[in-house]
N, C-alpha and C. Protein backbone atom coordinates (compact mmCIF):
# COMPACT_ATOMS: atom_id res chain seq x y z
N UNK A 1 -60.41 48.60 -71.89
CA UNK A 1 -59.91 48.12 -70.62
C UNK A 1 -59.30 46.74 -70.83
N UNK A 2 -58.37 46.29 -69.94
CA UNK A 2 -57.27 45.14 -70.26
C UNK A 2 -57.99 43.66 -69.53
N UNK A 3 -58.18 42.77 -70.27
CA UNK A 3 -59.14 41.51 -69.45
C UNK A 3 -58.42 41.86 -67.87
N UNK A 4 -57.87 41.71 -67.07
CA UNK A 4 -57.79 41.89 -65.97
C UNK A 4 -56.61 42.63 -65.19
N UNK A 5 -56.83 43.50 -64.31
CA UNK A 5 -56.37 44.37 -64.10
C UNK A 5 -55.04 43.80 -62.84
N UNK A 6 -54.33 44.73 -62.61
CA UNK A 6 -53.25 44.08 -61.82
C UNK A 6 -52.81 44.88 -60.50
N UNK A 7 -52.43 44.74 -59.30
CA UNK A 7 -52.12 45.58 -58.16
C UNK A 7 -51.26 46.62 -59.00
N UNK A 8 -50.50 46.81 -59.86
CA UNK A 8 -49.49 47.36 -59.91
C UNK A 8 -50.13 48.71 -61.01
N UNK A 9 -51.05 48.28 -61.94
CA UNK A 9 -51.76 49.53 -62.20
C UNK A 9 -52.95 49.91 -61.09
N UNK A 10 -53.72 49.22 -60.33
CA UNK A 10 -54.04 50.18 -58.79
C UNK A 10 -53.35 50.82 -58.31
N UNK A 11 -52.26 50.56 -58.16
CA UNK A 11 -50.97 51.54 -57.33
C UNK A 11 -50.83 52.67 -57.73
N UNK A 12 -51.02 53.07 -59.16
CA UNK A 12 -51.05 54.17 -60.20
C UNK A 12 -51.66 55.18 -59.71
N UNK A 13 -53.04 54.69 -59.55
CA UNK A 13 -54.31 55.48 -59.71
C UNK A 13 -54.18 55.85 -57.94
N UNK A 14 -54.49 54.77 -57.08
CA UNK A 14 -54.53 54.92 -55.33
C UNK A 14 -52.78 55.46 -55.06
N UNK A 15 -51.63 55.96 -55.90
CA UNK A 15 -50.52 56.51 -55.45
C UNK A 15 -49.44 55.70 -54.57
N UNK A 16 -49.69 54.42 -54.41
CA UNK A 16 -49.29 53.50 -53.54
C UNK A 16 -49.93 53.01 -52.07
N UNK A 17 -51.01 53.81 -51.84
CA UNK A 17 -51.81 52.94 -51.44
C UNK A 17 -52.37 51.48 -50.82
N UNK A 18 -51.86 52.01 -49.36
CA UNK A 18 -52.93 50.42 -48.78
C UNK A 18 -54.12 49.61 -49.22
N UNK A 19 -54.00 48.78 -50.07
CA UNK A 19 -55.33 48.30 -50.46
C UNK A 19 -55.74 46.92 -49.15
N UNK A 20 -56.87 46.99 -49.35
CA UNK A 20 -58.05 46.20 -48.45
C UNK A 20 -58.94 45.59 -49.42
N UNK A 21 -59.37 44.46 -48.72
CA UNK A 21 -59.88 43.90 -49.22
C UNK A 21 -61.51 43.35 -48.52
N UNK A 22 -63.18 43.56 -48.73
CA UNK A 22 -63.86 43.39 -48.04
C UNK A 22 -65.31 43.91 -49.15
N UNK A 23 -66.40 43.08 -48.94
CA UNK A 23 -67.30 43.21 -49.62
C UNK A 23 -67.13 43.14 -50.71
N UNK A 24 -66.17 41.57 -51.31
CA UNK A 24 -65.67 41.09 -52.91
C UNK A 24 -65.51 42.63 -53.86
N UNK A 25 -64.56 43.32 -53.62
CA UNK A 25 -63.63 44.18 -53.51
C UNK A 25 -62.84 44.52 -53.10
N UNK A 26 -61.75 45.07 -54.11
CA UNK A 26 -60.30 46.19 -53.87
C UNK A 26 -60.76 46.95 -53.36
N UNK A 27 -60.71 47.44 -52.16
CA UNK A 27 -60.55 49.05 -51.48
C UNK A 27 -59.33 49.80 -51.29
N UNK A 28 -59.21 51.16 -51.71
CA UNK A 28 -58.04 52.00 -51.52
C UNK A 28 -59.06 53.28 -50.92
N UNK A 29 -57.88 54.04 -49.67
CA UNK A 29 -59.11 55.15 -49.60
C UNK A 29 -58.09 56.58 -49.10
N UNK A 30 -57.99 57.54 -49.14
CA UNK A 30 -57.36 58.76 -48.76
C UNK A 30 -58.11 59.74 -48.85
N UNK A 31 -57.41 61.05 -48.28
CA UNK A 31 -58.13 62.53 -47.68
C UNK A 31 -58.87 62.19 -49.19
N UNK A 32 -60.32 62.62 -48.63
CA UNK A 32 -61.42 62.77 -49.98
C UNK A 32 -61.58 62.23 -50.82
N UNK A 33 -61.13 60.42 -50.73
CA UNK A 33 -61.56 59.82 -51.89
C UNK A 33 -61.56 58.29 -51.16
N UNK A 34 -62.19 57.79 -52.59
CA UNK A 34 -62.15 56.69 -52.02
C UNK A 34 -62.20 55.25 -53.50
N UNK A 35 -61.51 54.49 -53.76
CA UNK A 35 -61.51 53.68 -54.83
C UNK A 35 -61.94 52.14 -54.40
N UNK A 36 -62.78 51.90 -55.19
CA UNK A 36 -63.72 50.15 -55.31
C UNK A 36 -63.22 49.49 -56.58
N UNK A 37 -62.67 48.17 -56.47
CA UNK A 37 -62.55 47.69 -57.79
C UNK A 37 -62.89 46.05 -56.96
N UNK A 38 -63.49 45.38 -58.38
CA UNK A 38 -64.27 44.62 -57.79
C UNK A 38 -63.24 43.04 -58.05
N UNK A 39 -63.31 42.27 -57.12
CA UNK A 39 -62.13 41.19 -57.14
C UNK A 39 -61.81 40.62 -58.33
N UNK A 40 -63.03 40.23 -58.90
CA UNK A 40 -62.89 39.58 -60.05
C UNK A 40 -61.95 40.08 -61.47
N UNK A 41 -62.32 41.07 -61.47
CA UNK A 41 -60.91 41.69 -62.29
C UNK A 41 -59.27 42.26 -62.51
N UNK A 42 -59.66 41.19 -60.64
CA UNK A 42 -57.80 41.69 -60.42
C UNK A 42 -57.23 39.99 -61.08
N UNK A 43 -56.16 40.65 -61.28
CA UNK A 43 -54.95 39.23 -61.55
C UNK A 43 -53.70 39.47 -61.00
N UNK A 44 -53.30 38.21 -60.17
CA UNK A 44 -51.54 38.35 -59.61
C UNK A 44 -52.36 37.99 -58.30
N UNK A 45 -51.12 38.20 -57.70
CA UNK A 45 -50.59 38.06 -56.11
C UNK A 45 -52.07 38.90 -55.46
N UNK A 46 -52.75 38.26 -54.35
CA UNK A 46 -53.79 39.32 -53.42
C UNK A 46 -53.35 39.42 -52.23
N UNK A 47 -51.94 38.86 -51.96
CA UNK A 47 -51.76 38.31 -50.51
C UNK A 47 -51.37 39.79 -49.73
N UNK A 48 -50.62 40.87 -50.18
CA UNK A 48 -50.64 41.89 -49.67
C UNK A 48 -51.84 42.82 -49.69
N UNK A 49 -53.11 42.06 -50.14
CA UNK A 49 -54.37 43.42 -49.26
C UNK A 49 -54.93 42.94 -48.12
N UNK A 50 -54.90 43.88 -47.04
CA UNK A 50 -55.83 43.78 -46.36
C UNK A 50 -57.10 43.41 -45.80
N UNK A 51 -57.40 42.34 -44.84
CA UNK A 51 -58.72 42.22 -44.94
C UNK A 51 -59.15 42.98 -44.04
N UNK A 52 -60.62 43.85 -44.67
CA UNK A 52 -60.89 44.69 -43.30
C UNK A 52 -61.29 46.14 -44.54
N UNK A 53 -61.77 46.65 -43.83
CA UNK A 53 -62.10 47.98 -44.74
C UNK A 53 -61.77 49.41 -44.12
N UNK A 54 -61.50 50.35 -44.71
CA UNK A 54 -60.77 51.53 -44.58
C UNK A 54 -61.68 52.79 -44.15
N UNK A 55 -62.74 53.05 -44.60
CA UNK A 55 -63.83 53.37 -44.39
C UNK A 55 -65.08 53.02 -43.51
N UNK A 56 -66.02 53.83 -43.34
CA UNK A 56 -67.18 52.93 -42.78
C UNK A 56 -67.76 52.40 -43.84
N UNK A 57 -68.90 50.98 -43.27
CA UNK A 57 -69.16 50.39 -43.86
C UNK A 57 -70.14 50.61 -45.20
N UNK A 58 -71.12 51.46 -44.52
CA UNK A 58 -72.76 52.57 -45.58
C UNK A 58 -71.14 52.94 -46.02
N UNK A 59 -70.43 54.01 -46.25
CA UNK A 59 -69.47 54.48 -47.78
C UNK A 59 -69.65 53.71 -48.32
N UNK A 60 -68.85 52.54 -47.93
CA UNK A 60 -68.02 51.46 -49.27
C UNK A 60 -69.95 50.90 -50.12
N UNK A 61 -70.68 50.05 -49.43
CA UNK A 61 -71.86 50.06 -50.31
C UNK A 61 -73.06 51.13 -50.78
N UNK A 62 -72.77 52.27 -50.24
CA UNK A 62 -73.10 53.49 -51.11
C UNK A 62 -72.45 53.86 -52.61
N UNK A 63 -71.25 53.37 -52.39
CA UNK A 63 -70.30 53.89 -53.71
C UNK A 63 -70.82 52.41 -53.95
N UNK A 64 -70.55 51.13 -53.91
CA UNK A 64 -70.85 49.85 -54.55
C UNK A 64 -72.41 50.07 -55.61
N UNK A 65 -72.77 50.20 -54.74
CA UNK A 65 -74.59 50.05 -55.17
C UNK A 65 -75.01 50.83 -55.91
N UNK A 66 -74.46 52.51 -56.29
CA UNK A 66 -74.48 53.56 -56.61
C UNK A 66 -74.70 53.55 -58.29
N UNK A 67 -76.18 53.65 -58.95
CA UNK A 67 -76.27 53.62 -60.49
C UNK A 67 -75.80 54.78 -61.12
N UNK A 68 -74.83 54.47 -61.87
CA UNK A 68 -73.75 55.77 -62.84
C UNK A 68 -75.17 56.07 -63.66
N UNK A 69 -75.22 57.77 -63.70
CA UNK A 69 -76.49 58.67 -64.86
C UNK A 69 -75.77 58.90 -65.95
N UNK A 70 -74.80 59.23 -66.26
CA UNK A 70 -74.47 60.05 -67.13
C UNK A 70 -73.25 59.84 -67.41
N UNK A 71 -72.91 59.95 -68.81
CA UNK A 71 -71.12 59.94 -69.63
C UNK A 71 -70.62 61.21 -68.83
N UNK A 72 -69.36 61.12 -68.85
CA UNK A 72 -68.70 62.06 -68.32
C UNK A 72 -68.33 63.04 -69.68
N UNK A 73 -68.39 64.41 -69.36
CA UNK A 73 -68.69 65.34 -70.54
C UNK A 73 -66.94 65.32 -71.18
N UNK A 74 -65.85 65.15 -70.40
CA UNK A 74 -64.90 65.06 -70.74
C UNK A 74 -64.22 63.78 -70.74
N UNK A 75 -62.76 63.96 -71.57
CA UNK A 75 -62.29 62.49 -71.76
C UNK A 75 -61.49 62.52 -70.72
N UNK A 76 -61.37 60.88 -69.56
CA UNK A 76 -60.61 60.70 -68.57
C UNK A 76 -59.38 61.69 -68.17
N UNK A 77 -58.69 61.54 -69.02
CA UNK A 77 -57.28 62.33 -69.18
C UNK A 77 -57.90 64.23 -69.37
N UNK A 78 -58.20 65.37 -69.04
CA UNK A 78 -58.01 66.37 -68.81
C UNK A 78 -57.80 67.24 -67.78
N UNK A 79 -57.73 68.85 -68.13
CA UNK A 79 -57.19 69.34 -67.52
C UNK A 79 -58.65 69.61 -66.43
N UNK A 80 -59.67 69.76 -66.80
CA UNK A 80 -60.65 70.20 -65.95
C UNK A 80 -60.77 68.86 -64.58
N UNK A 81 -60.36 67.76 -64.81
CA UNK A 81 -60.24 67.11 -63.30
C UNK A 81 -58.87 67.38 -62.99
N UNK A 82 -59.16 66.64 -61.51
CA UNK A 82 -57.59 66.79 -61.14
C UNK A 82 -56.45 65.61 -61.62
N UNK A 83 -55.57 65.40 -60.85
CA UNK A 83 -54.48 64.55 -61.19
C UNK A 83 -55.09 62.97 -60.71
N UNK A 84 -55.48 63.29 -59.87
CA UNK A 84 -56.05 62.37 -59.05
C UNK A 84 -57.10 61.34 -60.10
N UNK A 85 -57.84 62.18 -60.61
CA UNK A 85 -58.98 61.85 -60.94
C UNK A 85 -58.17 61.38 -62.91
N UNK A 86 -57.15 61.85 -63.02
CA UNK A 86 -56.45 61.35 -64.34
C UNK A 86 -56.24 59.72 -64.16
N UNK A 87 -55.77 60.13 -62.81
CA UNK A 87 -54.67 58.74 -63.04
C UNK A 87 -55.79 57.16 -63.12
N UNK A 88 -57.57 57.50 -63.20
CA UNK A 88 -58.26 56.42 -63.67
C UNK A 88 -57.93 55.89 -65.05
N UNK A 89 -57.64 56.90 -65.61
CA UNK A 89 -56.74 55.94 -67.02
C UNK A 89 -55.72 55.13 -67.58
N UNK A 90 -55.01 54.77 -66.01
CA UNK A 90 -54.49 53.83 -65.92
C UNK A 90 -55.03 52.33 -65.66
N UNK A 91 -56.47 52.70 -65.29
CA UNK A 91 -57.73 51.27 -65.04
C UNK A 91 -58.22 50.66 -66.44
N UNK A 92 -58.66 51.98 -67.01
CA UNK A 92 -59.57 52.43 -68.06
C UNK A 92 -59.64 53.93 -68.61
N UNK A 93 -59.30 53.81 -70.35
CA UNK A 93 -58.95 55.20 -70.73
C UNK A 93 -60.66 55.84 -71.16
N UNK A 94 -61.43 54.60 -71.31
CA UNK A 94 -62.84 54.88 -72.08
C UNK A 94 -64.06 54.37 -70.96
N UNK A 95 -65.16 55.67 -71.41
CA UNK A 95 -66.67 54.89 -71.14
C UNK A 95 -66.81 55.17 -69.88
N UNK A 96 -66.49 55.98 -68.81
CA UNK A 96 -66.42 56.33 -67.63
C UNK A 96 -67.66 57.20 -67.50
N UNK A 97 -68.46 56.94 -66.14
CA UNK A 97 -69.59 57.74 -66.31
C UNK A 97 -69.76 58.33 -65.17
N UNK A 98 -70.15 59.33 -64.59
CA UNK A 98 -70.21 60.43 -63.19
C UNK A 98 -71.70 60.46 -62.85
N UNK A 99 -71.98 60.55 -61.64
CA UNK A 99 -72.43 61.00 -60.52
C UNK A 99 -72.92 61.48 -59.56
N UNK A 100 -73.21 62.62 -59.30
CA UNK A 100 -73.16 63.75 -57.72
C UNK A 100 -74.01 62.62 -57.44
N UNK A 101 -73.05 62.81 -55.94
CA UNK A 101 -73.94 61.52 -54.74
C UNK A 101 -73.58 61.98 -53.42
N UNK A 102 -74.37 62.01 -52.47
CA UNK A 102 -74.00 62.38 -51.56
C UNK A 102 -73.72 60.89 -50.38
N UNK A 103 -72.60 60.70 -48.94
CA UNK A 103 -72.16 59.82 -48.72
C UNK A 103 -73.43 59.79 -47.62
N UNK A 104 -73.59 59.01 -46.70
CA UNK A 104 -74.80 58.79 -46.08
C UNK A 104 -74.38 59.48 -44.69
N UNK A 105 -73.41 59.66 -44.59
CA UNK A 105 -73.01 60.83 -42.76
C UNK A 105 -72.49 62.23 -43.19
N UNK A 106 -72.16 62.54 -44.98
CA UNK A 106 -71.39 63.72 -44.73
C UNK A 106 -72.83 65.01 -45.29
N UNK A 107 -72.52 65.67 -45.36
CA UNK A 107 -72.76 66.75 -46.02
C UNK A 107 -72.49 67.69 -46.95
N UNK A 108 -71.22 67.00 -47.39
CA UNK A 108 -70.60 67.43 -48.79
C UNK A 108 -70.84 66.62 -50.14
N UNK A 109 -71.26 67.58 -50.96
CA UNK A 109 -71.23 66.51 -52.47
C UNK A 109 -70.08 65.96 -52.66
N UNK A 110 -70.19 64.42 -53.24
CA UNK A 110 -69.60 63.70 -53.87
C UNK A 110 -69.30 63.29 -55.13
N UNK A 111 -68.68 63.42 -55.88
CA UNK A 111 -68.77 62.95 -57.64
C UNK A 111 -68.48 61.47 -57.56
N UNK A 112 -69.05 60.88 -58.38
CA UNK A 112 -68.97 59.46 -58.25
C UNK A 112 -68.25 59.33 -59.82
N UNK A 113 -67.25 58.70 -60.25
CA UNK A 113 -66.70 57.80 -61.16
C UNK A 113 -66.92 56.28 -61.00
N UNK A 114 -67.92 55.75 -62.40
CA UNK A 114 -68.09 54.38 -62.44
C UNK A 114 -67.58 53.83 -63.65
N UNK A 115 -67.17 52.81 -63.97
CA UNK A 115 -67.09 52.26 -65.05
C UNK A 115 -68.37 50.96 -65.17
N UNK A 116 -68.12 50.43 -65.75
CA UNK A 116 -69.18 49.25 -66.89
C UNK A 116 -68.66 48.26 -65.94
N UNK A 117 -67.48 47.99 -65.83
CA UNK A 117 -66.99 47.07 -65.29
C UNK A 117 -67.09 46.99 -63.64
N UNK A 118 -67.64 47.71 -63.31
CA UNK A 118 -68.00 47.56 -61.87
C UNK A 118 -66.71 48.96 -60.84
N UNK A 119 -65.61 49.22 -61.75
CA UNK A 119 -65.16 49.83 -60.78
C UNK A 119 -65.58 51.17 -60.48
N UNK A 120 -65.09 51.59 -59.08
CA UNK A 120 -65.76 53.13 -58.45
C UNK A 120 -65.06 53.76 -58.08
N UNK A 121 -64.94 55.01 -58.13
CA UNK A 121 -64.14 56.19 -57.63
C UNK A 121 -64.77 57.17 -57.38
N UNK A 122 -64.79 57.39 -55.82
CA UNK A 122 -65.61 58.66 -55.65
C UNK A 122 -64.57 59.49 -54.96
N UNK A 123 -65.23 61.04 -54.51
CA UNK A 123 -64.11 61.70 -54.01
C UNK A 123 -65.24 63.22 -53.93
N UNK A 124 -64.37 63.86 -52.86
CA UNK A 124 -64.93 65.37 -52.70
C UNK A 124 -64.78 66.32 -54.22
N UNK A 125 -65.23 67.28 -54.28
CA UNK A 125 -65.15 68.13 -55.09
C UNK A 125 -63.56 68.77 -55.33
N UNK A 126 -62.76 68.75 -54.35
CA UNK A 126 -61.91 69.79 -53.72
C UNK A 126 -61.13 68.79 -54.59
N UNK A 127 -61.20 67.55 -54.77
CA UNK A 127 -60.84 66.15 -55.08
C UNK A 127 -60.33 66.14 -56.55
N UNK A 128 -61.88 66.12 -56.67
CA UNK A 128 -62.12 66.04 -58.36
C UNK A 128 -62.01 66.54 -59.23
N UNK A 129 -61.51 67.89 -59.01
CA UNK A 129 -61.52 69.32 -59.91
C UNK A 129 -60.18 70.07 -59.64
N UNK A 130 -59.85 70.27 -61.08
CA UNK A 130 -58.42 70.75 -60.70
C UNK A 130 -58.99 72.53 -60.54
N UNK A 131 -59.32 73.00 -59.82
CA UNK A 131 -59.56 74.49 -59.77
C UNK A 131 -58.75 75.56 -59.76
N UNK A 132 -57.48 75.28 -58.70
CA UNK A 132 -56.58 76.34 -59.22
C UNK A 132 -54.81 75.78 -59.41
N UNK A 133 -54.43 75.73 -60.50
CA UNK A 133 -53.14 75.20 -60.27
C UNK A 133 -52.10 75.50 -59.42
N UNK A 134 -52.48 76.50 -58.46
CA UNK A 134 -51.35 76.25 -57.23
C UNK A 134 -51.76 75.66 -56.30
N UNK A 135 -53.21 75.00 -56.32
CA UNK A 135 -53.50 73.98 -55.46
C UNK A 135 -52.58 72.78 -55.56
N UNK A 136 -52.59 72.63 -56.74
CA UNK A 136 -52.01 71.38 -57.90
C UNK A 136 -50.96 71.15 -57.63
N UNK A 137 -49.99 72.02 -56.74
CA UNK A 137 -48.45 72.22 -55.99
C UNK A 137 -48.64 72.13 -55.15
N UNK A 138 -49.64 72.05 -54.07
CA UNK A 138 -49.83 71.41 -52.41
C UNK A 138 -49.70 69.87 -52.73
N UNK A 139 -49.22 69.77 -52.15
CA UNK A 139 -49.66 67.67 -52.35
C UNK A 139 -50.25 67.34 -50.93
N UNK A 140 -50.98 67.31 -51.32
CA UNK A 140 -52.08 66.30 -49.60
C UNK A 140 -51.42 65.15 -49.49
N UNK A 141 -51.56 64.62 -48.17
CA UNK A 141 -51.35 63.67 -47.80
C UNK A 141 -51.85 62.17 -48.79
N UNK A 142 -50.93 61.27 -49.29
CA UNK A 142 -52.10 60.00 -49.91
C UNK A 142 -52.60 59.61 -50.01
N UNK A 143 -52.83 58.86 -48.79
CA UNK A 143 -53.57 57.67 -48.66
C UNK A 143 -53.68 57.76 -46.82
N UNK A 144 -55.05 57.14 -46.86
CA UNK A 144 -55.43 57.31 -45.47
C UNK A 144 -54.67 56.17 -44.56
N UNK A 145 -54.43 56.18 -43.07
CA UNK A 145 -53.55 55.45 -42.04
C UNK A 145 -54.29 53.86 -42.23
């Protein structure tokens, strides 16, 4: 991972993305996901995030607080996640560790992506897994309003 990270590789990963800023964190959030990166490792300009958070508040420190179990069995970059879940290798290509967590109002599992470095990426299943490649040709909506 690069000493400090920059809006312009967030943009990568969150697709262009409204970022926010709240609870000394980057927030980005859209249909079924949701990305934490923690201030200290941004560098450049902050003046275009948001203050204010995108989510409710239990999400964002559920995913914050949330202890990573386990290496992830695959390397960042494959085909068994989705696109979505690739484009964390634009943060970090190594050392990424997963999850199942559930959010504190939903009822759907969650996979959690953490790194060492504090950042988080969680997201639905539907999210995280590339399951059928003509899903992979719908494009959902980005990023949440």
């Amino acid at each position: 991972m690069t000493d400090r990270l920059t809006l312009q590789a967030i943009a990568q990963v969150t697709g262009g993305c409204r970022c926010y800023r709240a609870f000394n964190h980057l927030l980005a959030a859209g249909p079924g996901w949701l990305l934490a990166v923690p201030l200290y490792l941004l560098r450049g300009e902050f003046a275009q995030l948001v203050d204010g958070c995108p989510v409710p508040h239990d999400e964002v420190l559920a995913l914050i607080d949330d202890i990573p179990r386990q290496r992830v069995m695959y390397p960042p970059m494959s085909p068994v996640f989705s696109d979505r879940v690739n484009r964390l290798t634009a943060l970090s290509t190594d050392d990424w560790w997963f999850t199942p967590m559930r959010y504190p109002r939903e009822d759907s599992p969650i996979g959690l992506f953490s790194h060492p470095c504090g950042i988080r990426f969680a997201a639905t299943m539907d999210v995280l897994f590339a399951f059928h490649p003509a899903a992979a040709a719908q494009q959902p909506a980005e990023c949440a309003a």
